[in-house]
N, C-alpha and C. Protein backbone atom coordinates (compact mmCIF):
# COMPACT_ATOMS: atom_id res chain seq x y z
N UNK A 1 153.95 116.45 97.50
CA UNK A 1 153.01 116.97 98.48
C UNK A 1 152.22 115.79 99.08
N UNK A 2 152.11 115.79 100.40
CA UNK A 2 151.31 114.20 100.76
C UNK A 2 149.82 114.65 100.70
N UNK A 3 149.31 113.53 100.69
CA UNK A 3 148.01 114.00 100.78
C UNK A 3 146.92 114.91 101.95
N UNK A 4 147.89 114.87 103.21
CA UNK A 4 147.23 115.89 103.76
C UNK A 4 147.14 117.08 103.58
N UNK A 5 148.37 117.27 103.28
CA UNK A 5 149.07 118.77 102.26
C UNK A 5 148.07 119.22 101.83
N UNK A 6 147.64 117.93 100.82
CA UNK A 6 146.85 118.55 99.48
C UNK A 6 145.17 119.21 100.02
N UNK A 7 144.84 117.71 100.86
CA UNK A 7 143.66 118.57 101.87
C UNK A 7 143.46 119.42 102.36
N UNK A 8 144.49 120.14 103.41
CA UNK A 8 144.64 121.26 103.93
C UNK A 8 144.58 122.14 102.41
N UNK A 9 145.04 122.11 101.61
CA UNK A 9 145.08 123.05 100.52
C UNK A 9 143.53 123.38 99.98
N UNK A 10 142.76 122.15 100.06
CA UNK A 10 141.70 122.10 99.22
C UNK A 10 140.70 122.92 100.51
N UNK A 11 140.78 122.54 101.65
CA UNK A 11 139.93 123.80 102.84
C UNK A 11 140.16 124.89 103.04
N UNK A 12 141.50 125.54 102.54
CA UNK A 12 141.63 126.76 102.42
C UNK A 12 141.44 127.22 101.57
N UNK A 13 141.34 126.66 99.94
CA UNK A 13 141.32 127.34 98.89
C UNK A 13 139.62 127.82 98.87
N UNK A 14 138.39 126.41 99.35
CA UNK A 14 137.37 126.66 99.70
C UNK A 14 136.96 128.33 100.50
N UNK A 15 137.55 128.24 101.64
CA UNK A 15 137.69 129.32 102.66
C UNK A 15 137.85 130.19 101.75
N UNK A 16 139.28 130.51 101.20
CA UNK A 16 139.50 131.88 100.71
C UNK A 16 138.82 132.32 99.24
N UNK A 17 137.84 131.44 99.08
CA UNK A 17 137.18 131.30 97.44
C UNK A 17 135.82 130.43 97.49
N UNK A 18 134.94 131.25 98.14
CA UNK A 18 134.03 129.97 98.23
C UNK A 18 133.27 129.73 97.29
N UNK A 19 132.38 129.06 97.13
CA UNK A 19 131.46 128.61 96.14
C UNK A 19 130.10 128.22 96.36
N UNK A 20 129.55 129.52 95.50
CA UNK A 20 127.38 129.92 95.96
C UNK A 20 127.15 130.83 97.50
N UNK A 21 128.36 132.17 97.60
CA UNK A 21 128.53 132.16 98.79
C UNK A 21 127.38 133.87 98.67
N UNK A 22 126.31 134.27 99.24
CA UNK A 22 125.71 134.97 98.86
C UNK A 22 124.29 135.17 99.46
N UNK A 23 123.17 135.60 98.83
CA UNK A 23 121.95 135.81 99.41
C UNK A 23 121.18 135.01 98.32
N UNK A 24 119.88 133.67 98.74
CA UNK A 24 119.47 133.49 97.35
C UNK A 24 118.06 134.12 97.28
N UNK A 25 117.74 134.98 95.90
CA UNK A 25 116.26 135.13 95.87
C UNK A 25 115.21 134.86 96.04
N UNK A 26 114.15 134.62 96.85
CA UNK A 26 113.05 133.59 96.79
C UNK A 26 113.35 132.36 97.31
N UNK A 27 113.97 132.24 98.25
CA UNK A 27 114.01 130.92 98.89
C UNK A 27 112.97 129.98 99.40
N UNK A 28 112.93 128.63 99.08
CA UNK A 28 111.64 127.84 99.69
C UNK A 28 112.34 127.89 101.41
N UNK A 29 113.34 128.28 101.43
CA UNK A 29 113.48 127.48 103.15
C UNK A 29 114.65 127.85 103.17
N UNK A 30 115.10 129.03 104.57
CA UNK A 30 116.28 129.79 104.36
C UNK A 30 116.08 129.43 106.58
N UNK A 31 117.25 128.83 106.74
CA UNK A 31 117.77 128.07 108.11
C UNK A 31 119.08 129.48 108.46
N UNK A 32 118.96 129.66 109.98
CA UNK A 32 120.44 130.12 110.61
C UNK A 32 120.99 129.25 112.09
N UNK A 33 121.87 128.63 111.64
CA UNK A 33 122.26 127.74 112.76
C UNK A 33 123.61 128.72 112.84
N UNK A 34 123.79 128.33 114.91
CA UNK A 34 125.41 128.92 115.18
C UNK A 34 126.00 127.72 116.08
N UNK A 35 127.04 128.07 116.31
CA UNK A 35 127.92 127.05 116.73
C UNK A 35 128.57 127.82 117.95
N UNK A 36 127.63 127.69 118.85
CA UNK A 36 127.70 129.25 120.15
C UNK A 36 129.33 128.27 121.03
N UNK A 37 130.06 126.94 121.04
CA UNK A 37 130.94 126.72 121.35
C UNK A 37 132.62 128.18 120.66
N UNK A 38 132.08 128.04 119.56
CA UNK A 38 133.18 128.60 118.82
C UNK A 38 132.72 129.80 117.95
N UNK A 39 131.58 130.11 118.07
CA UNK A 39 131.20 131.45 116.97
C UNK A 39 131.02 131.07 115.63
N UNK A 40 131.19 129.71 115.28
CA UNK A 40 130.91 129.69 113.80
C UNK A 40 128.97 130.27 113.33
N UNK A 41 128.70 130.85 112.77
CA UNK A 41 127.33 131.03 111.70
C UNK A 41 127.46 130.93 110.52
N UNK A 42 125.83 130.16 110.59
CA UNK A 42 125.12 129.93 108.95
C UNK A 42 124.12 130.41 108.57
N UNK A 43 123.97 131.06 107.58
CA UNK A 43 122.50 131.30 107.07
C UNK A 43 122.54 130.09 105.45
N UNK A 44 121.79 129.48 105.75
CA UNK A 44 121.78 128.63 104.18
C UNK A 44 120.44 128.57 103.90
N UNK A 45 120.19 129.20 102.33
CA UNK A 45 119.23 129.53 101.79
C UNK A 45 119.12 128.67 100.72
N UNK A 46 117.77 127.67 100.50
CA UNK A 46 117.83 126.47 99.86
C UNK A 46 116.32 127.21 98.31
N UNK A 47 116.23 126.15 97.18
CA UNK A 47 115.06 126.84 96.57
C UNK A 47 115.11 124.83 95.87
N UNK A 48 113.78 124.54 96.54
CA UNK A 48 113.53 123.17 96.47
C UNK A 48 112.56 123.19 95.73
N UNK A 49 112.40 122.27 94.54
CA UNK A 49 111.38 122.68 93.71
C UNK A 49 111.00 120.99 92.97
N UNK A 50 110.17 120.05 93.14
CA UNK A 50 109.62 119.01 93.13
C UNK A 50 110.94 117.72 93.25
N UNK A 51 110.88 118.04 94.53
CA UNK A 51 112.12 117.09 95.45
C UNK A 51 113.46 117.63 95.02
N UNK A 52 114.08 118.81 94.11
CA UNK A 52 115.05 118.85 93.79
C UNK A 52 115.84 120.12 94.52
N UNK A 53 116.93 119.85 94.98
CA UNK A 53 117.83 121.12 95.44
C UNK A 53 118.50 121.86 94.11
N UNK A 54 117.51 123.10 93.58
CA UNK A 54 117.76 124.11 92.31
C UNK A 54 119.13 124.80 92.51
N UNK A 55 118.59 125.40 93.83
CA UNK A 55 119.62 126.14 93.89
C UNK A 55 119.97 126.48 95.33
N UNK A 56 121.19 126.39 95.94
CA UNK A 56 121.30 126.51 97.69
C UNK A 56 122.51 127.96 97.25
N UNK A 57 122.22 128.78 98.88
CA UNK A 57 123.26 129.93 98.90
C UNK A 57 123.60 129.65 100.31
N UNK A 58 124.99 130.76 100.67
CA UNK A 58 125.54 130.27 102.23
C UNK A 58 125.72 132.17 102.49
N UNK A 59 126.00 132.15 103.32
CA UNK A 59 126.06 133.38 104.11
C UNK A 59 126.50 133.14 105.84
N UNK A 60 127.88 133.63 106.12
CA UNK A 60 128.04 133.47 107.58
C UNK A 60 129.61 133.73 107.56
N UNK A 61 129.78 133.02 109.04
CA UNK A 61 131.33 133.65 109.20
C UNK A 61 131.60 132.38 110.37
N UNK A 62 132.68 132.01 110.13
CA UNK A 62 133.25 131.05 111.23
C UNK A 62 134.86 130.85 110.64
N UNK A 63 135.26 129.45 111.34
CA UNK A 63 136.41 129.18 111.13
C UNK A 63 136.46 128.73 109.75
N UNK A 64 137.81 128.25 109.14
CA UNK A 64 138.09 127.72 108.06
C UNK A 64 137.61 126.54 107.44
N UNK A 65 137.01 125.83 108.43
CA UNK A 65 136.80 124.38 108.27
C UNK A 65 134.75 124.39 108.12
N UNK A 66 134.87 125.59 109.20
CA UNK A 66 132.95 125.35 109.01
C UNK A 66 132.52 126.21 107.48
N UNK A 67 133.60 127.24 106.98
CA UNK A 67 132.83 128.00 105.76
C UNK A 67 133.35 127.26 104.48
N UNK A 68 134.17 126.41 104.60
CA UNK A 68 134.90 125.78 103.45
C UNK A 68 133.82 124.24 103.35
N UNK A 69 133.42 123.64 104.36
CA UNK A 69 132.75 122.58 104.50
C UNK A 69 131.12 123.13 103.82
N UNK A 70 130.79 124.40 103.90
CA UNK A 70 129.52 124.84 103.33
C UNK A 70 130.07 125.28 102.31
N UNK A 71 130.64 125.77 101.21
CA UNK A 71 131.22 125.87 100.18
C UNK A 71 130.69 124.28 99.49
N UNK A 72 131.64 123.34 100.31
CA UNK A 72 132.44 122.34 99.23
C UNK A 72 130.53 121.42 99.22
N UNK A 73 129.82 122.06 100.49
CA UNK A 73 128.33 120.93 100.77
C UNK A 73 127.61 122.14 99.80
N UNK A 74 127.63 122.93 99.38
CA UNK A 74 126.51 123.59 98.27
C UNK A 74 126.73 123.19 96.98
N UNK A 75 127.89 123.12 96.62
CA UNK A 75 128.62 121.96 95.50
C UNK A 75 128.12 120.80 95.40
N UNK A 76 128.03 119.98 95.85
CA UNK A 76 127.86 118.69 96.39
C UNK A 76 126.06 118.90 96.10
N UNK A 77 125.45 119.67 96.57
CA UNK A 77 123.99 118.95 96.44
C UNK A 77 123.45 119.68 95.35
N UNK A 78 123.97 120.86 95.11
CA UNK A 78 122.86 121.42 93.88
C UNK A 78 122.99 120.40 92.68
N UNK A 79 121.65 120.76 92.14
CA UNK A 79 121.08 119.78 91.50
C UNK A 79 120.35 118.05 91.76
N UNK A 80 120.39 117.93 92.73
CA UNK A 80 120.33 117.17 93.46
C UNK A 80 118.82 116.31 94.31
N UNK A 81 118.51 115.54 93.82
CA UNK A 81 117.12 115.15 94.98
C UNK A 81 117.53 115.34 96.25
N UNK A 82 116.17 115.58 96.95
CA UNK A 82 116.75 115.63 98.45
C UNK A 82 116.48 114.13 98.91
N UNK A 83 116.45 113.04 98.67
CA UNK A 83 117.24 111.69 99.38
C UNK A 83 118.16 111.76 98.77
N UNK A 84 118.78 112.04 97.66
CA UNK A 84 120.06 112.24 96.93
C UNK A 84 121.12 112.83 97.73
N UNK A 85 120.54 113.93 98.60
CA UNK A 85 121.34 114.99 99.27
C UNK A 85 121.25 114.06 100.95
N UNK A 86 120.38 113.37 101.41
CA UNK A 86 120.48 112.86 102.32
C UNK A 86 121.08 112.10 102.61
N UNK A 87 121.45 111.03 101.76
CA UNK A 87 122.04 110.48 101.27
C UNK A 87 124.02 110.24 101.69
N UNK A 88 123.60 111.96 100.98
CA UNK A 88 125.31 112.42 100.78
C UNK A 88 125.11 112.91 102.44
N UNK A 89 124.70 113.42 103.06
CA UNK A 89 124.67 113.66 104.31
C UNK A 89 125.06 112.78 105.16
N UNK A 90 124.13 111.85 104.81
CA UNK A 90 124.58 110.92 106.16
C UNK A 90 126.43 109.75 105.80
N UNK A 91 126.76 109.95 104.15
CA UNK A 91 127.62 109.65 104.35
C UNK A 91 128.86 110.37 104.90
N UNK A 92 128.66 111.76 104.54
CA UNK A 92 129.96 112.70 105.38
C UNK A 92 129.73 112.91 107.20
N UNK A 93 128.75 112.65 107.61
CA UNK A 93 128.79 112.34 108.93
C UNK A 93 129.24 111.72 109.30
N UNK A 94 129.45 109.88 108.59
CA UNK A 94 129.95 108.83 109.00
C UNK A 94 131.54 109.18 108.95
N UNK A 95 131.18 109.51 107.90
CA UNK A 95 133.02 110.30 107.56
C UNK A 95 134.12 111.04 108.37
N UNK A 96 133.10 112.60 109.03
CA UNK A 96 133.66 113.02 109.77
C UNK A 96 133.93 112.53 111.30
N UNK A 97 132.81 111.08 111.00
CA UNK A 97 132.86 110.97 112.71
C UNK A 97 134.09 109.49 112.75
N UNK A 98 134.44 109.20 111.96
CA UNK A 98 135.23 108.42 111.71
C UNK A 98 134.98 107.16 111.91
N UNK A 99 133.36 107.28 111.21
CA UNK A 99 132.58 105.78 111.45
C UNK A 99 132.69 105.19 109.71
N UNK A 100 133.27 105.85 108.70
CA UNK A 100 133.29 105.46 107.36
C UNK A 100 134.55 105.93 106.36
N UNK A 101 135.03 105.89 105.69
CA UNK A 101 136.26 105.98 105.04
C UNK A 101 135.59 107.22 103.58
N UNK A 102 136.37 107.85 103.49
CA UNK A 102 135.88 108.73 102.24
C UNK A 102 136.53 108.29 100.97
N UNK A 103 136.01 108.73 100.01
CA UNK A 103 136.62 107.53 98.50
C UNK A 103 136.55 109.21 97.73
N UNK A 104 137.25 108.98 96.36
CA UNK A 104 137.05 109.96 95.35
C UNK A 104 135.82 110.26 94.90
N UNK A 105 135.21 109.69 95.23
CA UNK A 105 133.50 109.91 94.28
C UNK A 105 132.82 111.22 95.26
N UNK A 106 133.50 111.61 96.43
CA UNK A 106 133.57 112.60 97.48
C UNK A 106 133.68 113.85 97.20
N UNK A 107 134.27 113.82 95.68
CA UNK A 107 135.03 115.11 95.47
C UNK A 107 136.13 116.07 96.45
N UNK A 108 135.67 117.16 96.74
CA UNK A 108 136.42 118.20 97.54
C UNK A 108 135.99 117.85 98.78
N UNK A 109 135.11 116.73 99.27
CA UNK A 109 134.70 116.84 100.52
C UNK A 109 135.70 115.77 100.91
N UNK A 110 136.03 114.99 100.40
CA UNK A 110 137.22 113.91 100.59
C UNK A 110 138.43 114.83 101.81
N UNK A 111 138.38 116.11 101.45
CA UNK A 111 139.62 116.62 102.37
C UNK A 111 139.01 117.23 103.50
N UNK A 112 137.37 116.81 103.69
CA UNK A 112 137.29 117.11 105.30
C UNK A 112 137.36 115.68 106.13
N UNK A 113 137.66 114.74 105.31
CA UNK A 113 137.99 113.55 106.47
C UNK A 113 138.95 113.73 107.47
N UNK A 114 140.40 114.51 107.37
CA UNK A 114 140.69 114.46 108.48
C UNK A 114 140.41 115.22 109.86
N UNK A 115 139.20 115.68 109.65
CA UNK A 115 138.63 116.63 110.78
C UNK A 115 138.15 115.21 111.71
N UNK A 116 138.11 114.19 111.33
CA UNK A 116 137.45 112.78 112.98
C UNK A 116 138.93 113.21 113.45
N UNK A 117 139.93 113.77 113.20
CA UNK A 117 141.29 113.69 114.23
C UNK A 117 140.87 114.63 115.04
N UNK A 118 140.27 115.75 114.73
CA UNK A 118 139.74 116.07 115.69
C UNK A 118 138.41 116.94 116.90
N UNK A 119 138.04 115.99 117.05
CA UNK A 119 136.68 116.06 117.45
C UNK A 119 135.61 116.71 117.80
N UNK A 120 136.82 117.94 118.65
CA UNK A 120 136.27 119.47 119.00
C UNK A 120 135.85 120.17 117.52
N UNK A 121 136.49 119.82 116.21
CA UNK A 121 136.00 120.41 115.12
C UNK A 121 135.27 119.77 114.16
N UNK A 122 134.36 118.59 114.58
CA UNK A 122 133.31 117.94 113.66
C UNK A 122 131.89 118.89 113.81
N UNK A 123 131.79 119.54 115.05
CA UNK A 123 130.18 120.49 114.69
C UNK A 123 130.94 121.28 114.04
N UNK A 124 132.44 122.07 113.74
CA UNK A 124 132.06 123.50 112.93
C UNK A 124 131.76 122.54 111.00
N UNK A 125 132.13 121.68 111.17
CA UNK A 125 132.24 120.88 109.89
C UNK A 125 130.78 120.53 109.49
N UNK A 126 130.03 120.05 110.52
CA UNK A 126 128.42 119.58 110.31
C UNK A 126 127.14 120.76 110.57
N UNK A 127 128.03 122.32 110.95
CA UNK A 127 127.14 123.05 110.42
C UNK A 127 126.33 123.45 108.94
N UNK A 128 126.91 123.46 108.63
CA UNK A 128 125.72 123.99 107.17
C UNK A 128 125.29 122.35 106.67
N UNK A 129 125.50 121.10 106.70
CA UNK A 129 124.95 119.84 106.81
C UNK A 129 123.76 120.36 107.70
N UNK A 130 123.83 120.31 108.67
CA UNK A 130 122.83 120.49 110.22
C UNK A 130 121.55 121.66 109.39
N UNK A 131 122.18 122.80 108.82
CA UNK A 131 121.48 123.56 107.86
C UNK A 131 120.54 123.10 107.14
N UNK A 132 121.34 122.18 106.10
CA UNK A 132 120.80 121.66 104.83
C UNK A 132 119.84 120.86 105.19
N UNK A 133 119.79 119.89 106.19
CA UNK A 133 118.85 118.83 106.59
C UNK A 133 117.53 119.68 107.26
N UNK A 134 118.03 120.96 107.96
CA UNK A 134 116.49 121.55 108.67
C UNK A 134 115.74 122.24 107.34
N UNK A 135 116.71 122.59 106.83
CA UNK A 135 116.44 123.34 105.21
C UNK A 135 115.33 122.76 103.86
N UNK A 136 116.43 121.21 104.24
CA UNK A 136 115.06 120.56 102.67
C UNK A 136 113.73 119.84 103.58
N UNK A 137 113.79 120.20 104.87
CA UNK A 137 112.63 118.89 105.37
C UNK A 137 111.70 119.90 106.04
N UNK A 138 112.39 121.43 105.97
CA UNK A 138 111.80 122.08 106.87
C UNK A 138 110.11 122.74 106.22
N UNK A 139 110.02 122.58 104.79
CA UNK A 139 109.00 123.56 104.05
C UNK A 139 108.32 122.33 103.71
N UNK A 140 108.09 121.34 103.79
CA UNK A 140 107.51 119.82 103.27
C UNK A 140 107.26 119.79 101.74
N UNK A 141 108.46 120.14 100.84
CA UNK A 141 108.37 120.65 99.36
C UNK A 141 109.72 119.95 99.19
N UNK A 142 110.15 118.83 99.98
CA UNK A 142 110.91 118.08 100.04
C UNK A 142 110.77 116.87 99.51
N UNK A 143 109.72 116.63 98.44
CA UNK A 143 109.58 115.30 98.12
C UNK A 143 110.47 114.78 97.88
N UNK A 144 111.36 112.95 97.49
CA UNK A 144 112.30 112.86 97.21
C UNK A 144 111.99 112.37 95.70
């Protein structure tokens, strides 16, 4: 299987199985961004509690690439400081925009690098990112 194979495998398995996909209780800071080009929506519901991302939930509907990319990014930060999570932000931006190379330490997000091929689909990819960033900075309970 080459490795795109395996990527494509790992955004659909996201898609058809996501992960923290739901309503969260008591949220410090609950964001809805859309992606009015293509119909993708987010609701991402964050619970930030002395600089730390406890616990994040997702809720929405789009293509394969924008609900699998919020899957594999709620993974990715829970537990997490938010410069920790900023961090990881600004490196999958560089990533998707094909300003930085993705490595294993990426995990499952490693298989949205080949979305810089193409370009029209880096916002459905940097929605729930776009989320997460209005999310931990938005309630100022964001210490890092």
């Amino acid at each position: 299987m080459s490795l795109e194979a395996l990527y494509q495998e790992v955004i659909i398995e996201h898609y058809r199985r996501p992960q923290n996909r739901g309503e969260l209780p008591n949220p410090t800071a609950s964001v809805q961004l859309d992606n009015p080009l293509c119909g993708d929506e987010i609701t991402l519901d964050l619970l930030v509690e002395d600089g730390v991302i406890v616990d994040v939930r997702f809720r929405g509907q789009g293509c394969s690439i924008s609900q699998a990319s919020a899957s594999m990014m709620t993974q990715a930060v829970k537990g997490k400081t938010v410069a920790e999570a900023d961090a990881l932000m600004q490196r999958v931006q560089q990533m998707l925009k094909g300003e930085a190379s993705a490595g294993p330490d990426l995990g499952d997000l490693e298989a949205l690098q080949g979305v810089a091929k193409f370009p029209v689909r880096i916002k459905c990819a940097l929605l729930a990112w776009e989320a997460l960033d209005k999310g931990v900075h938005a309630s100022g309970r964001a210490e890092a």
